[in-house]
Protein backbone atom coordinates (compact mmCIF):
# COMPACT_ATOMS: atom_id res chain seq x y z
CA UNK A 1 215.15 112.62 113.36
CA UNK A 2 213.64 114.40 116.39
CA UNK A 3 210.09 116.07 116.08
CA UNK A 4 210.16 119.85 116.76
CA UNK A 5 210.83 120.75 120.41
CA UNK A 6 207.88 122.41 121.59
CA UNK A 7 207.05 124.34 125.63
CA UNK A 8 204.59 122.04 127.33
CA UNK A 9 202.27 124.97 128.05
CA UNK A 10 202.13 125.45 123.77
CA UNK A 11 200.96 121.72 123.53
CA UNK A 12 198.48 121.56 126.44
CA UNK A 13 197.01 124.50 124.81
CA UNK A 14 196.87 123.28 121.39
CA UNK A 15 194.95 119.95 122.61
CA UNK A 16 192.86 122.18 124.90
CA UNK A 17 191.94 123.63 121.58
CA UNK A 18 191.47 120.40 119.45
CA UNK A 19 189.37 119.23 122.19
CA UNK A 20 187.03 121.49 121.51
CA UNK A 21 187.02 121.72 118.16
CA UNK A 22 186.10 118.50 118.34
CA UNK A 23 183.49 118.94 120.78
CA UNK A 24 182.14 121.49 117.77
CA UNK A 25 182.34 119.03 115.28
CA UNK A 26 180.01 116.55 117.06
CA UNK A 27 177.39 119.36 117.77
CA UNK A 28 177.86 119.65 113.49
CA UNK A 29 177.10 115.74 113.45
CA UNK A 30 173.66 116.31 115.88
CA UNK A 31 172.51 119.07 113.57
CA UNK A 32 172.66 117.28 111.19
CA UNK A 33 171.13 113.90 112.28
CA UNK A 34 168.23 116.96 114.03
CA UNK A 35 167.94 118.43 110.50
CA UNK A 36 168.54 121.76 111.70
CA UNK A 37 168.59 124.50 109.31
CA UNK A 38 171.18 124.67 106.59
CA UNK A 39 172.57 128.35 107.31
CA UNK A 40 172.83 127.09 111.40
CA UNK A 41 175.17 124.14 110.44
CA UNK A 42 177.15 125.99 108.10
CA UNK A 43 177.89 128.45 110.88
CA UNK A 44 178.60 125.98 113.04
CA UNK A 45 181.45 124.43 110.37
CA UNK A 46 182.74 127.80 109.55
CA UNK A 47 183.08 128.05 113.43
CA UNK A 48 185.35 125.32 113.40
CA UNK A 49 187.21 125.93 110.58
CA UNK A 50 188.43 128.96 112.13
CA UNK A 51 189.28 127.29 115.74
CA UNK A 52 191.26 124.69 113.54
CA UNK A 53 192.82 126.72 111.57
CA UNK A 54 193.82 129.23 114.83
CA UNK A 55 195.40 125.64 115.89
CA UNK A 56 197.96 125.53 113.11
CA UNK A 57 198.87 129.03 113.44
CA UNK A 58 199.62 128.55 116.87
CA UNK A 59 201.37 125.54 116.34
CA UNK A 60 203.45 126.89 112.83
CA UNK A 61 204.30 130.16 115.28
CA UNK A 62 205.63 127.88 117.98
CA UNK A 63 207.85 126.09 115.39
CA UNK A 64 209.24 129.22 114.42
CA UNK A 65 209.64 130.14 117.79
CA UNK A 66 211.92 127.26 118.03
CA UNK A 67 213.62 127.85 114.52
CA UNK A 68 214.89 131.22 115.38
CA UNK A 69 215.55 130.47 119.17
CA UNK A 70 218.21 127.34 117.81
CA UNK A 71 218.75 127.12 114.72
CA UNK A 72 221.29 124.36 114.85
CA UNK A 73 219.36 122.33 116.71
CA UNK A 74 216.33 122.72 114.62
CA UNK A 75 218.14 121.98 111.39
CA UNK A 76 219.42 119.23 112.94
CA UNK A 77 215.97 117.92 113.78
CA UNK A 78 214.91 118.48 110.22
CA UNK A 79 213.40 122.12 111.06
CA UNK A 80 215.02 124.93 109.57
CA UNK A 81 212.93 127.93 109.34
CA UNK A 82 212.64 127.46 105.68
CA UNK A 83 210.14 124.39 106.04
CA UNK A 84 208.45 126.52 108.41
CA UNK A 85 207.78 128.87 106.77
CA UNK A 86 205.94 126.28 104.22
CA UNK A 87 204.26 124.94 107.03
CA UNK A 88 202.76 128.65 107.31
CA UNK A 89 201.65 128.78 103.67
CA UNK A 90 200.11 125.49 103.94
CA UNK A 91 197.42 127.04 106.28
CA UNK A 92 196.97 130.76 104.34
């Protein structure tokens, strides 16, 4: 079974994205090890919960995207717009 078919642009985005998020994660791991103050780190997660999640979305609307521009195809790859759509619910 082929993975879901995806424009390049989408996926250099998304890891532009993750690479950041990741970049905010280890500024969470230095606050922490600097014993920053509480309310700052849990800014700092809640920051990066959101830029995560904004990854999925982007990545579940792309997948649609796909769904609805070939069905066929997308069934075929094990895609149809149904598991999509859980994909989507697994995020909200």
């Amino acid at each position: 079974m082929a993975g879901m078919e995806l424009p390049e642009e989408t996926i250099v985005g998304l890891q532009k994205r993750l690479r950041r998020v990741e970049g905010q994660v280890r500024g969470i791991q230095q606050m922490l090890a600097d014993a920053r103050d509480c309310r700052d780190v849990v800014t700092q997660i809640a920051a990066a919960n959101k830029a995560l999640e904004q990854v999925g979305f982007v990545l579940v609307a792309a997948g649609l995207t796909w769904c609805l521009d070939d069905p066929v195809r997308s069934r075929d790859a094990g895609y149809d717009v149904a598991d999509v759509q859980k994909m989507f619910l697994k995020l909200a």
